[in-house]
PDB file of N, CA and C in Angstrom:
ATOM      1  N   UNK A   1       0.816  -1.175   0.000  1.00  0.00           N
ATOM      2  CA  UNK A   1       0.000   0.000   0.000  1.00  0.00           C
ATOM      3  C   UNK A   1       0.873   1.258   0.000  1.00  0.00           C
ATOM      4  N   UNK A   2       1.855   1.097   0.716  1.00  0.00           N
ATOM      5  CA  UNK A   2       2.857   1.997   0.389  1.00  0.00           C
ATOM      6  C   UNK A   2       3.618   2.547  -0.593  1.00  0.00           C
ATOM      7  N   UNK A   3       3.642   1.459  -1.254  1.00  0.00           N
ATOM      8  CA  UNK A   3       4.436   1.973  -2.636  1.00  0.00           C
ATOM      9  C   UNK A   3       3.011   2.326  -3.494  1.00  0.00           C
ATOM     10  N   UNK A   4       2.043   2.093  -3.561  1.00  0.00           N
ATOM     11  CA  UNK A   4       1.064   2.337  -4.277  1.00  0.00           C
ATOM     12  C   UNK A   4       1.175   4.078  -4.041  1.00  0.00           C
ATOM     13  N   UNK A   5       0.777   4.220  -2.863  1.00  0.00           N
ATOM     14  CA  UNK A   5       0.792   6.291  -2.700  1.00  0.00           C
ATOM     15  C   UNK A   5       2.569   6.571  -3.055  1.00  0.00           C
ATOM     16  N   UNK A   6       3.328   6.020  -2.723  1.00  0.00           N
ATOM     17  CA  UNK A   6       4.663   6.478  -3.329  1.00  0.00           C
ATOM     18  C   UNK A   6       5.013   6.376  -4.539  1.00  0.00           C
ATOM     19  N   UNK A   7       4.011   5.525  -5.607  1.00  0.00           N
ATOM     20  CA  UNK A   7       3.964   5.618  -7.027  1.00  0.00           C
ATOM     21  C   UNK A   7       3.524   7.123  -7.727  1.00  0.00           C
ATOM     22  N   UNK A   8       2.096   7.381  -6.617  1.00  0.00           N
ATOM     23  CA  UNK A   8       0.949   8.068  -7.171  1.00  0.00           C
ATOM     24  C   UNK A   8       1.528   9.415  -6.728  1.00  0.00           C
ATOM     25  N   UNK A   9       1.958   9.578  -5.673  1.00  0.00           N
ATOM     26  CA  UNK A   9       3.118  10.679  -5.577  1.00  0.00           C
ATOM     27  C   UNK A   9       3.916  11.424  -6.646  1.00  0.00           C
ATOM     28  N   UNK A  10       4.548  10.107  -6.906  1.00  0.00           N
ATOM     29  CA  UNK A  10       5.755  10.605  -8.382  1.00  0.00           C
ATOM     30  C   UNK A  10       4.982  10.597  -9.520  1.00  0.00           C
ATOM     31  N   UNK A  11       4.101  10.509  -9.846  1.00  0.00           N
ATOM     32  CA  UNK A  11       3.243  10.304 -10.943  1.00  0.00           C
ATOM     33  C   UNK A  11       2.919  11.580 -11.331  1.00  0.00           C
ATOM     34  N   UNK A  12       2.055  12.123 -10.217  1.00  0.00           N
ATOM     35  CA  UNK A  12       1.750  13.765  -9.705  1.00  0.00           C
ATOM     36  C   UNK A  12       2.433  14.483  -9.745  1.00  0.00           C
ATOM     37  N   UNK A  13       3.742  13.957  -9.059  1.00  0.00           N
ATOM     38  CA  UNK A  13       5.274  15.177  -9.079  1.00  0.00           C
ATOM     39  C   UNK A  13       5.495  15.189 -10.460  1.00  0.00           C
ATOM     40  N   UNK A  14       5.642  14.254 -11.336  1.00  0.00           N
ATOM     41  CA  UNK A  14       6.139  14.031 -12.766  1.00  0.00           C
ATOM     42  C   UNK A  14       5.517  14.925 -13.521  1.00  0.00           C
ATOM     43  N   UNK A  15       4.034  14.550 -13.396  1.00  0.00           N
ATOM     44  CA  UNK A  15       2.704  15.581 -14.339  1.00  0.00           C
ATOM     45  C   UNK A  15       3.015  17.009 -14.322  1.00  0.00           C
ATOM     46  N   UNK A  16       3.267  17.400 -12.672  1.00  0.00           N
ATOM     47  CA  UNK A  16       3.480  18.629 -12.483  1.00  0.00           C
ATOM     48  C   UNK A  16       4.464  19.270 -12.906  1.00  0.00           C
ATOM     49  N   UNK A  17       5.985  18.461 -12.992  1.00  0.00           N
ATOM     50  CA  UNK A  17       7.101  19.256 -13.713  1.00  0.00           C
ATOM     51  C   UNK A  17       7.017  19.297 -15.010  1.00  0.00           C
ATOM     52  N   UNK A  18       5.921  18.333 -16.009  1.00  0.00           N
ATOM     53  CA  UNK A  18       5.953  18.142 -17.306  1.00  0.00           C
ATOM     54  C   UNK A  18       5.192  19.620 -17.856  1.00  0.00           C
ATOM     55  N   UNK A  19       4.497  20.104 -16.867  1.00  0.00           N
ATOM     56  CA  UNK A  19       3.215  20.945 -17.549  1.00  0.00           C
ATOM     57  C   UNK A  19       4.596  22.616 -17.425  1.00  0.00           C
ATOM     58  N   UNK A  20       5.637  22.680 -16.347  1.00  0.00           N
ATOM     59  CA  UNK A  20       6.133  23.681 -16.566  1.00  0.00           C
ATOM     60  C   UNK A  20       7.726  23.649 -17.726  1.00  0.00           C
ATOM     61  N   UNK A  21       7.663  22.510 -18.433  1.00  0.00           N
ATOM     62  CA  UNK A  21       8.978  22.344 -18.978  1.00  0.00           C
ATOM     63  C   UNK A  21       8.355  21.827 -20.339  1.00  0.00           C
ATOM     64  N   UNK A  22       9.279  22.614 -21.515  1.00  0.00           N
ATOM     65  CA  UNK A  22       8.780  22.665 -22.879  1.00  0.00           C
ATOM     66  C   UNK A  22       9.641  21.413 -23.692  1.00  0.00           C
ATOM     67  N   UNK A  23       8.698  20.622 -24.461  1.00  0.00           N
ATOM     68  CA  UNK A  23       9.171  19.526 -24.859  1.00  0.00           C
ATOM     69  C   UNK A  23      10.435  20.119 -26.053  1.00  0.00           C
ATOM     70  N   UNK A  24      12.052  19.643 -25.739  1.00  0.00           N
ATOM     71  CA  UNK A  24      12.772  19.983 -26.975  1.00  0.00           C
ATOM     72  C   UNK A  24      12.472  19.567 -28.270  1.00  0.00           C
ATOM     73  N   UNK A  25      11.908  18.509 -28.430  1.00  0.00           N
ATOM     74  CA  UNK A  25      11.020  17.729 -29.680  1.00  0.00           C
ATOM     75  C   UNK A  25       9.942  19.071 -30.958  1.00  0.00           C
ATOM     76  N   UNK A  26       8.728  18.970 -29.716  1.00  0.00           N
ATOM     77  CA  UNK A  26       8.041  19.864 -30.825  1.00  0.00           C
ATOM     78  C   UNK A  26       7.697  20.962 -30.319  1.00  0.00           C
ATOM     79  N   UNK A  27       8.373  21.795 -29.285  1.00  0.00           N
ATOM     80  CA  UNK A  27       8.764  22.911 -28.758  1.00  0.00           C
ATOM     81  C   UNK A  27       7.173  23.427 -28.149  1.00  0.00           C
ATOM     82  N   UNK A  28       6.656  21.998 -27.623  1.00  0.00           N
ATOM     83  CA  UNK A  28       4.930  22.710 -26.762  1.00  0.00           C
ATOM     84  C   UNK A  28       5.061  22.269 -25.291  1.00  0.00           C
ATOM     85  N   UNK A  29       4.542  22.863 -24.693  1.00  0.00           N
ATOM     86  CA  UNK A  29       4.525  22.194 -23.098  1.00  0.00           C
ATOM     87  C   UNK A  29       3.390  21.274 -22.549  1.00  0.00           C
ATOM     88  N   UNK A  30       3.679  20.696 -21.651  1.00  0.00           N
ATOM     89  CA  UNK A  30       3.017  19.818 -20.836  1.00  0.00           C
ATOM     90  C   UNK A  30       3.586  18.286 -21.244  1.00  0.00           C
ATOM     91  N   UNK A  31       4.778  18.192 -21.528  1.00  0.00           N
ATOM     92  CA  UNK A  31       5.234  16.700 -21.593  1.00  0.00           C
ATOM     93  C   UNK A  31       6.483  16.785 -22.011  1.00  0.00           C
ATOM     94  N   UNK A  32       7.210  15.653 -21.413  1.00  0.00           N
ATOM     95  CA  UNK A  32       8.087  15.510 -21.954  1.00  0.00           C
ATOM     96  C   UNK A  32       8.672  15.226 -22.973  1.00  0.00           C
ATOM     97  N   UNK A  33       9.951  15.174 -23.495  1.00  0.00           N
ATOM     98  CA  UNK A  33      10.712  14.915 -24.841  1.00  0.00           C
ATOM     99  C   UNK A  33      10.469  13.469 -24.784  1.00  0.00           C
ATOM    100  N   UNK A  34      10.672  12.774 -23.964  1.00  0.00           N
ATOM    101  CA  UNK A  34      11.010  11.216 -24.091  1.00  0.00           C
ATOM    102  C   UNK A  34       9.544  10.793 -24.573  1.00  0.00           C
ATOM    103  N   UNK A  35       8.094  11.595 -24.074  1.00  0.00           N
ATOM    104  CA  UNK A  35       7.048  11.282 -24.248  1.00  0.00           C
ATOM    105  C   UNK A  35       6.494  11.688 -25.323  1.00  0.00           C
ATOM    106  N   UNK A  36       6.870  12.642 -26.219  1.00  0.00           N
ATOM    107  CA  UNK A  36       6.721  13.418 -26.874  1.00  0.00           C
ATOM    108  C   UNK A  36       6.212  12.484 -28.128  1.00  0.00           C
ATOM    109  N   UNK A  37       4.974  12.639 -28.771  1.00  0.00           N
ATOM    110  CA  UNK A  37       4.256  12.076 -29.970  1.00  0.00           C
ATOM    111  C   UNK A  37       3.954  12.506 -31.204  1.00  0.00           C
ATOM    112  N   UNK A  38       4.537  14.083 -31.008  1.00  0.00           N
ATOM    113  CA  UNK A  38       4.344  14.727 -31.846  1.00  0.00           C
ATOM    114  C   UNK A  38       5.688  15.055 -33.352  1.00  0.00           C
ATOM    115  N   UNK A  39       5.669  15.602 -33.922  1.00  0.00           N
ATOM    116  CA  UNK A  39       6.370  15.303 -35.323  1.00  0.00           C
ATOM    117  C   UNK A  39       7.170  16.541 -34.893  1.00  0.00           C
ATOM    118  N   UNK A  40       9.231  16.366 -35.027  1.00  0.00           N
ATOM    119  CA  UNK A  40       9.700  17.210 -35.019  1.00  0.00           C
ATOM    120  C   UNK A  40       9.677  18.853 -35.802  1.00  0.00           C
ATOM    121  N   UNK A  41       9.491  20.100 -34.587  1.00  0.00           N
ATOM    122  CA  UNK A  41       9.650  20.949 -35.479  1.00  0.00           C
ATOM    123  C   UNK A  41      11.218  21.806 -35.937  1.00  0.00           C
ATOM    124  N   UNK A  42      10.925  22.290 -36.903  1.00  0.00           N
ATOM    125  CA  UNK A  42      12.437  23.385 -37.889  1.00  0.00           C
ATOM    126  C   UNK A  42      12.452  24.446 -37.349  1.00  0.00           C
ATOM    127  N   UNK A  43      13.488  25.228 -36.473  1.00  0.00           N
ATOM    128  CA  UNK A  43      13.388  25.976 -36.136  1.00  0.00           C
ATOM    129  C   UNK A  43      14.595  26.572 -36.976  1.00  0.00           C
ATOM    130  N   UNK A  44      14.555  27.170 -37.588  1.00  0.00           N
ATOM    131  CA  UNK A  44      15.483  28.245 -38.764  1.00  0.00           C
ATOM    132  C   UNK A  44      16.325  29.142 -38.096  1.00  0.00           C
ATOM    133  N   UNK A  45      17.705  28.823 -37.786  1.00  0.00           N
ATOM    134  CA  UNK A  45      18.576  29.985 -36.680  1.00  0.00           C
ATOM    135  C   UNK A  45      19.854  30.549 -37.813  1.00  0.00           C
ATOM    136  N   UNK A  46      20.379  31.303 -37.367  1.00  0.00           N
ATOM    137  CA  UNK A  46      21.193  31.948 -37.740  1.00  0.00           C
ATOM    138  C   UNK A  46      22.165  31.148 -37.567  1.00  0.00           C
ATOM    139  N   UNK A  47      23.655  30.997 -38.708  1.00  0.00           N
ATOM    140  CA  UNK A  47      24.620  30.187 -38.314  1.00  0.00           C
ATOM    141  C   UNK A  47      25.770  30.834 -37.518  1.00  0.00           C
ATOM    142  N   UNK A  48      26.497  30.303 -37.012  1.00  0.00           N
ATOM    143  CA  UNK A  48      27.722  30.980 -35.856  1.00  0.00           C
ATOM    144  C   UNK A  48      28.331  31.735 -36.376  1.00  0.00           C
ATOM    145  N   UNK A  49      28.681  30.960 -37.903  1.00  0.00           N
ATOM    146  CA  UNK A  49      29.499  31.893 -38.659  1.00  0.00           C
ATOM    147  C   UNK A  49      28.876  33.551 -39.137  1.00  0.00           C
ATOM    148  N   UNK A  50      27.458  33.098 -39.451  1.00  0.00           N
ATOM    149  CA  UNK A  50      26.665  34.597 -39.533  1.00  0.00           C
ATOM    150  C   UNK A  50      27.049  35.776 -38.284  1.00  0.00           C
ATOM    151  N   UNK A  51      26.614  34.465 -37.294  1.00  0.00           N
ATOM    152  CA  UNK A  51      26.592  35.591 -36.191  1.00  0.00           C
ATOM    153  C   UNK A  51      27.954  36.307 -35.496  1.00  0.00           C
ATOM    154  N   UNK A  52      29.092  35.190 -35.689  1.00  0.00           N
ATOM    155  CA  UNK A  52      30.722  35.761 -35.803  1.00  0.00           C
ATOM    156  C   UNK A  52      30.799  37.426 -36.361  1.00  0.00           C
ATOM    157  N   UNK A  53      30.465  36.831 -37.266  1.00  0.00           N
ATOM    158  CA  UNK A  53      30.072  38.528 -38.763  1.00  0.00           C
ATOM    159  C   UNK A  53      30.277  39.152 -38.147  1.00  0.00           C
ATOM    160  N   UNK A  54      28.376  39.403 -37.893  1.00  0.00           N
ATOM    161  CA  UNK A  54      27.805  40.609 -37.305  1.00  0.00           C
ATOM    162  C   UNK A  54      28.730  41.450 -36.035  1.00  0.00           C
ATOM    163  N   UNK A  55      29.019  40.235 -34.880  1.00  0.00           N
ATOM    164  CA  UNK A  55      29.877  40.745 -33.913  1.00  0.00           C
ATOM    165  C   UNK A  55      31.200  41.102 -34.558  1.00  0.00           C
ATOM    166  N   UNK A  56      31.805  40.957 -35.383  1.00  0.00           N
ATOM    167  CA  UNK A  56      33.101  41.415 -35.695  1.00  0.00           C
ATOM    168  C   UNK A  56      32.631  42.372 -36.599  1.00  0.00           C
ATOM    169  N   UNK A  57      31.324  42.849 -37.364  1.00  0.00           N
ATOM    170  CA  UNK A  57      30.922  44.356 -37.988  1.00  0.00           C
ATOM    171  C   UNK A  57      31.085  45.270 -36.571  1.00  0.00           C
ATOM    172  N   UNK A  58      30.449  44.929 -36.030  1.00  0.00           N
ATOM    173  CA  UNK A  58      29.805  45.822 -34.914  1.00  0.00           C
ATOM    174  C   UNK A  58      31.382  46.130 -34.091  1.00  0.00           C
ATOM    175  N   UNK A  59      32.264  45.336 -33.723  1.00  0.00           N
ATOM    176  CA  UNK A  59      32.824  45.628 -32.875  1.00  0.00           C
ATOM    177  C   UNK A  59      34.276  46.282 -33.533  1.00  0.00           C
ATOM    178  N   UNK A  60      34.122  46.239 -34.991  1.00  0.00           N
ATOM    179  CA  UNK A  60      34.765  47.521 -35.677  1.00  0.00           C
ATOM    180  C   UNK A  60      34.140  48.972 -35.947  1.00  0.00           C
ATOM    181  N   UNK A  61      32.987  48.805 -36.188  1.00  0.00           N
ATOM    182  CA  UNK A  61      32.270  49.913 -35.857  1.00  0.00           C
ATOM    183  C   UNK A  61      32.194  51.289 -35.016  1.00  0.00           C
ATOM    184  N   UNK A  62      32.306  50.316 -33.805  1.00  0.00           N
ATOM    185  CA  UNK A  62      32.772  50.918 -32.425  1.00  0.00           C
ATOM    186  C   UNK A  62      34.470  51.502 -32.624  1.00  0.00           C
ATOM    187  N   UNK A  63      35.170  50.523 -32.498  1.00  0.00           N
ATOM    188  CA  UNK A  63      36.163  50.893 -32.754  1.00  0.00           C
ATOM    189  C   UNK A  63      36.318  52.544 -33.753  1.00  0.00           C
ATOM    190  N   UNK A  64      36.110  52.044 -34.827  1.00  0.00           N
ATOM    191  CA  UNK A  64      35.931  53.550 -35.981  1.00  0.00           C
ATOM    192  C   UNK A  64      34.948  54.426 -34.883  1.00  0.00           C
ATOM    193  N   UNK A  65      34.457  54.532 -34.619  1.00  0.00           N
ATOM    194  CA  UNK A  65      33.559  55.640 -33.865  1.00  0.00           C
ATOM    195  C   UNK A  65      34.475  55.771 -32.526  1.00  0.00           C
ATOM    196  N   UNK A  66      35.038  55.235 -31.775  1.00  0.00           N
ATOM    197  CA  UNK A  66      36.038  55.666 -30.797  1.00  0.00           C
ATOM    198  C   UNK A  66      37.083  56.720 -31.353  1.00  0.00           C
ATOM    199  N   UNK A  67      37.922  55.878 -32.605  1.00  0.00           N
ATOM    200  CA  UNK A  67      38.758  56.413 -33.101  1.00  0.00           C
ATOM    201  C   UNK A  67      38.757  57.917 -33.723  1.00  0.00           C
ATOM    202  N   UNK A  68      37.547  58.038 -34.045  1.00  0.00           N
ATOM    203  CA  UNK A  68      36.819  59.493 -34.616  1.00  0.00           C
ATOM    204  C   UNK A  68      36.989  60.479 -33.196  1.00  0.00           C
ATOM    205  N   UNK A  69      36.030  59.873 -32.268  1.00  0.00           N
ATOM    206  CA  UNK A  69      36.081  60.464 -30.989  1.00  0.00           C
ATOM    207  C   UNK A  69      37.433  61.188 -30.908  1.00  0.00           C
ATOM    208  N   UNK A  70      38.596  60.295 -30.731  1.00  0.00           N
ATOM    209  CA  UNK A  70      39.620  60.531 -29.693  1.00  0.00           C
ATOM    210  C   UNK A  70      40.413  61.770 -30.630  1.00  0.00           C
ATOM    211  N   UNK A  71      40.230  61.299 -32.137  1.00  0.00           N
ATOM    212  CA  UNK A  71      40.705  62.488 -32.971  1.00  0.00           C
ATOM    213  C   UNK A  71      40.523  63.648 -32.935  1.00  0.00           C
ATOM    214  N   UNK A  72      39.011  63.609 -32.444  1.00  0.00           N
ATOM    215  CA  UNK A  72      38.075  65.606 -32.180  1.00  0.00           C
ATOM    216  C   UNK A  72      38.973  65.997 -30.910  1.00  0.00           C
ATOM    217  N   UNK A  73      38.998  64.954 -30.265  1.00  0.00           N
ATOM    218  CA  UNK A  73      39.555  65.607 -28.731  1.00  0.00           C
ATOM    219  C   UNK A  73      40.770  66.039 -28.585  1.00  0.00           C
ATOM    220  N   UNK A  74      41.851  65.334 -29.787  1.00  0.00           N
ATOM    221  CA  UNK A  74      43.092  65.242 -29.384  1.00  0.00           C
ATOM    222  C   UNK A  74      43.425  67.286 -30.506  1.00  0.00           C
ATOM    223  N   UNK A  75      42.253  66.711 -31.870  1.00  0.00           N
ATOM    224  CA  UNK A  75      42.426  68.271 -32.488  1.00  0.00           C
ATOM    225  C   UNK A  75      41.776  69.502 -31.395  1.00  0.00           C
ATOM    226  N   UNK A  76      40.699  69.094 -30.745  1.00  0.00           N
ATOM    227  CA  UNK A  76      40.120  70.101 -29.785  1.00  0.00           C
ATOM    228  C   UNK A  76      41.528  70.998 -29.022  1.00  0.00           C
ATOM    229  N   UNK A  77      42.037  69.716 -28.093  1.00  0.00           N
ATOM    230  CA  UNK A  77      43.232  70.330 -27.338  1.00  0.00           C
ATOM    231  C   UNK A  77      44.407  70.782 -28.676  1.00  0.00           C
ATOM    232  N   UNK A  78      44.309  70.319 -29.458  1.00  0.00           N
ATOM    233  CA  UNK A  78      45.734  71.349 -30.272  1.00  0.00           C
ATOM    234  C   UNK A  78      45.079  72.928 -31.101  1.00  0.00           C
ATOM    235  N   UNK A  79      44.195  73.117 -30.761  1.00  0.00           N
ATOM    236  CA  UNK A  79      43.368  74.007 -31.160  1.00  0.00           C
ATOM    237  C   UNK A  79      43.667  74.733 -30.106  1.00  0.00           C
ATOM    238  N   UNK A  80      42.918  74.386 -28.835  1.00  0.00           N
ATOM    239  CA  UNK A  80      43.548  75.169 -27.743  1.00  0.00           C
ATOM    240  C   UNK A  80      44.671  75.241 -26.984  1.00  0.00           C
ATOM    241  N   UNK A  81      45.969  74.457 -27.273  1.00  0.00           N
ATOM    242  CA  UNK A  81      47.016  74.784 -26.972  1.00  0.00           C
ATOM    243  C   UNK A  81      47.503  75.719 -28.279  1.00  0.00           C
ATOM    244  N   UNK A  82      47.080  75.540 -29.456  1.00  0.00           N
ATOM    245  CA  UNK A  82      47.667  76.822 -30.466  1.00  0.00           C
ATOM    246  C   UNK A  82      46.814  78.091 -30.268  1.00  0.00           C
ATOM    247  N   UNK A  83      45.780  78.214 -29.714  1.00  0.00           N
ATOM    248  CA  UNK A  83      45.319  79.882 -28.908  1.00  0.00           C
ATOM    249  C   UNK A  83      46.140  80.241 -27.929  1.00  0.00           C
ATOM    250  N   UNK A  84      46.480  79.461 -26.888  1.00  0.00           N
ATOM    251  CA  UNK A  84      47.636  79.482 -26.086  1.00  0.00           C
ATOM    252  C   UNK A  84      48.687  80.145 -26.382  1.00  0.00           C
ATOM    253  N   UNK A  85      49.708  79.626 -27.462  1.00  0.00           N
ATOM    254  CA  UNK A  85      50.501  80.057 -27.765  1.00  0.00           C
ATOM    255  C   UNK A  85      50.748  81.184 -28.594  1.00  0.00           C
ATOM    256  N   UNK A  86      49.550  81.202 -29.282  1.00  0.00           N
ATOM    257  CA  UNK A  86      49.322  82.788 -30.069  1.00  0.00           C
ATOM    258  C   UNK A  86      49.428  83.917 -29.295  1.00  0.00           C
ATOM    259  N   UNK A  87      48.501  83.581 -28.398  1.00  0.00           N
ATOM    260  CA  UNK A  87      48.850  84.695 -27.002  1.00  0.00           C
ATOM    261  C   UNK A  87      49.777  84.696 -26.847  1.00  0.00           C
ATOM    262  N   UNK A  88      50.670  84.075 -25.990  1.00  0.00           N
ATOM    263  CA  UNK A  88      51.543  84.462 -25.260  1.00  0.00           C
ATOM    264  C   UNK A  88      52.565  84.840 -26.589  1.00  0.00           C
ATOM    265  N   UNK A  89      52.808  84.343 -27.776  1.00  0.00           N
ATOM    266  CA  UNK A  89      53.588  85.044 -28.717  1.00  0.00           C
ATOM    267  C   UNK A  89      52.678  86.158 -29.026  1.00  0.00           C
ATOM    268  N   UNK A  90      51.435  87.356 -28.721  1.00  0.00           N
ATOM    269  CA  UNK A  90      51.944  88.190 -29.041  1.00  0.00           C
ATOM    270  C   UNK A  90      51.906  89.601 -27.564  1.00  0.00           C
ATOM    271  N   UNK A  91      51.936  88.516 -26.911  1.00  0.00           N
ATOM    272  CA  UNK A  91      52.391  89.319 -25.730  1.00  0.00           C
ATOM    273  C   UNK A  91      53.922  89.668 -25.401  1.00  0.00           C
ATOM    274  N   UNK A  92      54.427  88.673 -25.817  1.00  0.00           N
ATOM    275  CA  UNK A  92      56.167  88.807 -25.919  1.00  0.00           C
ATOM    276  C   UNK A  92      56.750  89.467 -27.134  1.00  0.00           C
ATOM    277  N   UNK A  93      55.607  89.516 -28.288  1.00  0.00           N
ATOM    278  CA  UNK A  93      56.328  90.176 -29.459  1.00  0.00           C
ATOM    279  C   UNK A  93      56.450  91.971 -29.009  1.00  0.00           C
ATOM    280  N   UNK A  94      54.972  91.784 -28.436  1.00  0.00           N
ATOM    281  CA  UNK A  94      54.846  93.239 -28.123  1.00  0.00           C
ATOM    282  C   UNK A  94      56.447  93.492 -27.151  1.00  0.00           C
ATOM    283  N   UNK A  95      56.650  92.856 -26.145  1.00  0.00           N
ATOM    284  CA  UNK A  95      57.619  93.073 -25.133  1.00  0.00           C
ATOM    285  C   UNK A  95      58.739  93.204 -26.023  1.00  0.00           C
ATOM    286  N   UNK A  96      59.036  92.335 -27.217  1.00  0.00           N
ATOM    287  CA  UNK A  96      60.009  92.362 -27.956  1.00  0.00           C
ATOM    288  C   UNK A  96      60.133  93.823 -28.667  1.00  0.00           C
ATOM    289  N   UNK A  97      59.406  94.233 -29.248  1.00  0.00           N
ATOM    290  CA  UNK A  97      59.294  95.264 -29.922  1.00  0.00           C
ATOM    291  C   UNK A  97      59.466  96.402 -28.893  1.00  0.00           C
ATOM    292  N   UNK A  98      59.284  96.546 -27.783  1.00  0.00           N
ATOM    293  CA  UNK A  98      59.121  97.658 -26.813  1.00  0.00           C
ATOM    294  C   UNK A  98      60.683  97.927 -26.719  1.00  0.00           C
ATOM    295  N   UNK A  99      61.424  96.586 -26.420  1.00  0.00           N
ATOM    296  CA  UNK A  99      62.542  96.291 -26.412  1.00  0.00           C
ATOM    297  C   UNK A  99      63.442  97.219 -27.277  1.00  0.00           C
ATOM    298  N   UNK A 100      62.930  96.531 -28.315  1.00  0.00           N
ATOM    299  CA  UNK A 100      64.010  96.934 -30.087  1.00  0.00           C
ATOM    300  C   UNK A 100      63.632  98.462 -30.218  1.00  0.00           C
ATOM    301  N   UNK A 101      62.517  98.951 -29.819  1.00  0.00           N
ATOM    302  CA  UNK A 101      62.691 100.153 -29.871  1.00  0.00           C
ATOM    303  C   UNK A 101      63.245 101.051 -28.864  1.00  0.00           C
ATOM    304  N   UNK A 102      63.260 100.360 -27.716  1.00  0.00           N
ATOM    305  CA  UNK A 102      64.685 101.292 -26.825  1.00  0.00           C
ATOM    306  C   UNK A 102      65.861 100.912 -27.201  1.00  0.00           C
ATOM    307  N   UNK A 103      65.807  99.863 -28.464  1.00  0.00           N
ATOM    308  CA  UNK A 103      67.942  99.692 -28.488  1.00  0.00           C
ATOM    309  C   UNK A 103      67.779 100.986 -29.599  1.00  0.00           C
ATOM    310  N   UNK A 104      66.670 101.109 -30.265  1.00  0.00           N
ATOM    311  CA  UNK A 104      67.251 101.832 -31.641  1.00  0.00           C
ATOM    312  C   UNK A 104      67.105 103.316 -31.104  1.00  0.00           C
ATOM    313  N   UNK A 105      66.806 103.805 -30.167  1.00  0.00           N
ATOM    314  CA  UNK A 105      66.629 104.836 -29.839  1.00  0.00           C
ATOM    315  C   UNK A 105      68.219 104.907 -29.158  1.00  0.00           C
ATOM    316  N   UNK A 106      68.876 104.230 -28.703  1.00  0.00           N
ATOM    317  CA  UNK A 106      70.197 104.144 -28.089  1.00  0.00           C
ATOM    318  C   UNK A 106      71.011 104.176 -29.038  1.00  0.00           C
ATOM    319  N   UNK A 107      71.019 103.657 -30.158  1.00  0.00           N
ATOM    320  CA  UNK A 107      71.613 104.048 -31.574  1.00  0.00           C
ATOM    321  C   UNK A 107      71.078 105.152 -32.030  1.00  0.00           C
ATOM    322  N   UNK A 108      70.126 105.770 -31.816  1.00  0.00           N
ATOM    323  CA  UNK A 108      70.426 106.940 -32.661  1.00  0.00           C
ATOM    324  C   UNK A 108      71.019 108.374 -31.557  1.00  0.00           C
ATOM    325  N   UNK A 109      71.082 108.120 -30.157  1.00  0.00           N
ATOM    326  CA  UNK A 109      71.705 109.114 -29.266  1.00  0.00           C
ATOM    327  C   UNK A 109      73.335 109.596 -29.700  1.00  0.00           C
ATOM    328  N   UNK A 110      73.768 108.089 -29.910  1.00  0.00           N
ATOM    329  CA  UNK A 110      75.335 108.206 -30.531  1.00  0.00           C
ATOM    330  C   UNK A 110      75.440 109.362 -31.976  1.00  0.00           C
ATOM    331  N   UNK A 111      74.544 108.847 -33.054  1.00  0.00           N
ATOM    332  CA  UNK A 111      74.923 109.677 -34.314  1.00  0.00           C
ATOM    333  C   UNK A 111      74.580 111.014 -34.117  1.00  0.00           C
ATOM    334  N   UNK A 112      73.244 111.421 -32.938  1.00  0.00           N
ATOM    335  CA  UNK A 112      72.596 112.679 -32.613  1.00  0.00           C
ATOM    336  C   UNK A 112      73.954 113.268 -31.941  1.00  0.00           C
ATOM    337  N   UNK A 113      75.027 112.470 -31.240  1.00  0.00           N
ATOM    338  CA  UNK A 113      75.904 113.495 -30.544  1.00  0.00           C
ATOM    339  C   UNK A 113      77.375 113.914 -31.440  1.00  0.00           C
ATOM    340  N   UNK A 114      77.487 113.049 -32.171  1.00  0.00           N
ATOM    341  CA  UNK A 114      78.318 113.244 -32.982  1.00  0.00           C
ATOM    342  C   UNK A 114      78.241 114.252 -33.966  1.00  0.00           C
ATOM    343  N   UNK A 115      77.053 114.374 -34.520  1.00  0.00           N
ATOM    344  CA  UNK A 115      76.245 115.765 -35.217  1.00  0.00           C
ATOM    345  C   UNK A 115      76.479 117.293 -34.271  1.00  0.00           C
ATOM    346  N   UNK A 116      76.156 117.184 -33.409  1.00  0.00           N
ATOM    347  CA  UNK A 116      76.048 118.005 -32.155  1.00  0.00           C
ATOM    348  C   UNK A 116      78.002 118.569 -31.807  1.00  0.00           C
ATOM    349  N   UNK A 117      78.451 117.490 -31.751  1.00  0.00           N
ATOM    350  CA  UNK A 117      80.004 118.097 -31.977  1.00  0.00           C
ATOM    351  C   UNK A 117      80.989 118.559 -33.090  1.00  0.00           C
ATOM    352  N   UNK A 118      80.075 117.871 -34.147  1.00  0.00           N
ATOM    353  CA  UNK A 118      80.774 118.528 -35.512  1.00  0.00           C
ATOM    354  C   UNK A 118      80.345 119.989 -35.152  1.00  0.00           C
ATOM    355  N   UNK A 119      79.008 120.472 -34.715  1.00  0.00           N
ATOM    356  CA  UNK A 119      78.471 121.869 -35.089  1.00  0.00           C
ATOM    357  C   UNK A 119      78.881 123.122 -33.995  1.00  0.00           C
ATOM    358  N   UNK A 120      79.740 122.494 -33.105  1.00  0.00           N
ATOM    359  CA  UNK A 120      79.872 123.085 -32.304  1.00  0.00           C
ATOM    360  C   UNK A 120      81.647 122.817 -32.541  1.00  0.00           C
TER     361      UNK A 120
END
């Protein structure tokens, strides 16, 4: 009598896991593969090699679109390190020039005195 309810047990337990697990056979639920009566179905997938592809399109893709990226950024900063330097070259040209015009003014004191002693 015992094994009779310990049959009817697993019988029940069985039914019950069959109804949540999809037969790999003809891809319907409530039974198993081993039980399965029904006529295999075609399921039409993509091959590895397809799908290799796609991931090696895509993950050049990215790549080229990084590479674009890093180019704007790297011209961004040489854009603004050459404003940089424009400045400060013409802040020093000016200094330069302020310069060159007190040497040439020091050259011309010499020929102004030499004039000055011929006339005298």
């Amino acid at each position: 009598m015992a094994s009779l309810t310990k049959r009817f047990a697993l019988q029940k337990k069985t039914e019950a896991d069959g109804l949540k697990h999809k037969c790999q056979k003809c891809l319907q639920y409530g039974h198993w593969t081993y039980e399965c009566q029904n006529k295999r179905k075609y399921v039409q997938r993509e091959s590895r090699t397809k799908l290799l592809k796609k991931k090696i399109k895509a993950l050049a893709q990215e790549k080229q679109i990084a590479a674009k990226e890093i180019t704007k950024q790297v011209e961004a900063n040489a854009d603004a390190d050459d404003e940089n330097v424009t400045e400060s070259d013409d802040s020093s040209s000016s200094s330069s020039s302020s310069s060159s015009d007190s040497s040439s003014d020091s050259e011309e004191e010499p020929s102004n005195s030499k004039k000055m002693k011929k006339d005298s």
